[in-house]
C-alpha atoms as a PDB file:
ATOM      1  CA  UNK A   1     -10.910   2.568  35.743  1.00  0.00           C
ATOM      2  CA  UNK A   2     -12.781   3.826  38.890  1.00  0.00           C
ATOM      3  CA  UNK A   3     -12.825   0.432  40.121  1.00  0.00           C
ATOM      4  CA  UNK A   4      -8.919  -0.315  39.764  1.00  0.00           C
ATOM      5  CA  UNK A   5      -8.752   3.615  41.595  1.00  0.00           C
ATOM      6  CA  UNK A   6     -10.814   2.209  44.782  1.00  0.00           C
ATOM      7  CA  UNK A   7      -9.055  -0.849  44.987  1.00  0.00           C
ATOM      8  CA  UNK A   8      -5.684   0.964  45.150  1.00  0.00           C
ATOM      9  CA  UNK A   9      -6.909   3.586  48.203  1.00  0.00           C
ATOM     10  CA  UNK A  10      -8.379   0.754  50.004  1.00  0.00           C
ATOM     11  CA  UNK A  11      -4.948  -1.440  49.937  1.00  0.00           C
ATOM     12  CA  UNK A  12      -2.945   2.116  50.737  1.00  0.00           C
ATOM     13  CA  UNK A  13      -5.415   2.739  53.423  1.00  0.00           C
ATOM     14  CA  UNK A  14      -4.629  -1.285  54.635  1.00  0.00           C
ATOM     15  CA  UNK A  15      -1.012  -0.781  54.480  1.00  0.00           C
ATOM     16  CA  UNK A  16      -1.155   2.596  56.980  1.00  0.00           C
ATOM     17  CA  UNK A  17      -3.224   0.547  59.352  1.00  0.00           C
ATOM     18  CA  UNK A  18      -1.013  -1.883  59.182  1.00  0.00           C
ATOM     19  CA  UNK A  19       2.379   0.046  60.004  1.00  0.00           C
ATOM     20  CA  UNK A  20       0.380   1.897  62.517  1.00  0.00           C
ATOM     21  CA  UNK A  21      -0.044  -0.689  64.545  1.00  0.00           C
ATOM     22  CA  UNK A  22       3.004  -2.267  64.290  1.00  0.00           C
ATOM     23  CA  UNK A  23       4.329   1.256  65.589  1.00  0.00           C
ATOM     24  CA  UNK A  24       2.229   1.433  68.379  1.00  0.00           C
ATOM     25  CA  UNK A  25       3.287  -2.430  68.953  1.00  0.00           C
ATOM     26  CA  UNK A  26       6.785  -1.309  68.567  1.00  0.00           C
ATOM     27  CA  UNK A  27       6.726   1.817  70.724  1.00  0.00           C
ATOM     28  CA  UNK A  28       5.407  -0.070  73.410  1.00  0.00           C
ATOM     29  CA  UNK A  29       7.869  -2.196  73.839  1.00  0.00           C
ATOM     30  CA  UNK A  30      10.239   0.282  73.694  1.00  0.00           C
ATOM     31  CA  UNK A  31       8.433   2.230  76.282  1.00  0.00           C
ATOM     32  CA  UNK A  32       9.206  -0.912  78.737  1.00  0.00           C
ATOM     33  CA  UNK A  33      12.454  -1.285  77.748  1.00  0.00           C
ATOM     34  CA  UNK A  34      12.895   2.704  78.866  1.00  0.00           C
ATOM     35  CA  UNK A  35      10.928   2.285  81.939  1.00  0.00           C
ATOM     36  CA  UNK A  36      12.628  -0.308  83.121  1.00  0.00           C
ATOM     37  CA  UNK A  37      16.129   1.107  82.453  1.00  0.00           C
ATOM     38  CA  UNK A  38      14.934   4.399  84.444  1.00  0.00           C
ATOM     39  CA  UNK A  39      13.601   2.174  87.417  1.00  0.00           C
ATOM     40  CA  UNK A  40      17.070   0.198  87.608  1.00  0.00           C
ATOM     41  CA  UNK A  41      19.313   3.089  87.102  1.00  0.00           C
ATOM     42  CA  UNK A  42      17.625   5.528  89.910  1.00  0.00           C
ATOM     43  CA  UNK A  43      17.139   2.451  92.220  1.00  0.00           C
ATOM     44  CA  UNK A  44      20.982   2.514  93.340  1.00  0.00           C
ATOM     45  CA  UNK A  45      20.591   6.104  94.581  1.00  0.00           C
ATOM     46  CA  UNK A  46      17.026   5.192  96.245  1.00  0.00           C
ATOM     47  CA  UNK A  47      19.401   2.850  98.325  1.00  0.00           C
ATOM     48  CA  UNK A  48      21.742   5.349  99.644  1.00  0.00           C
ATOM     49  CA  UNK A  49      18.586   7.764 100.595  1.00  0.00           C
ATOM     50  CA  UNK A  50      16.992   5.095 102.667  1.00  0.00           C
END
């Protein structure tokens, strides 16, 4: 029964690795999607300063 107990926390432990990476995978591309909608959407009023 203590066996079938430590099998189970390891796999849960797995599975929150797991999905936190795919977040941080996730949120990074995000993160460039932002960025690069910021960059393109200030750039037309960098073009009337200069």
């Amino acid at each position: 029964m203590g066996t079938e107990r430590f099998f189970c926390y390891v796999i849960f432990i797995l599975l929150t690795y797991i999905a936190a990476r795919f977040g941080q995978h996730k949120g990074k591309d995000e993160m460039l999607k932002l960025r690069r909608f910021a960059e393109e959407s200030t750039l037309q009023f960098e073009k009337k300063i200069n």
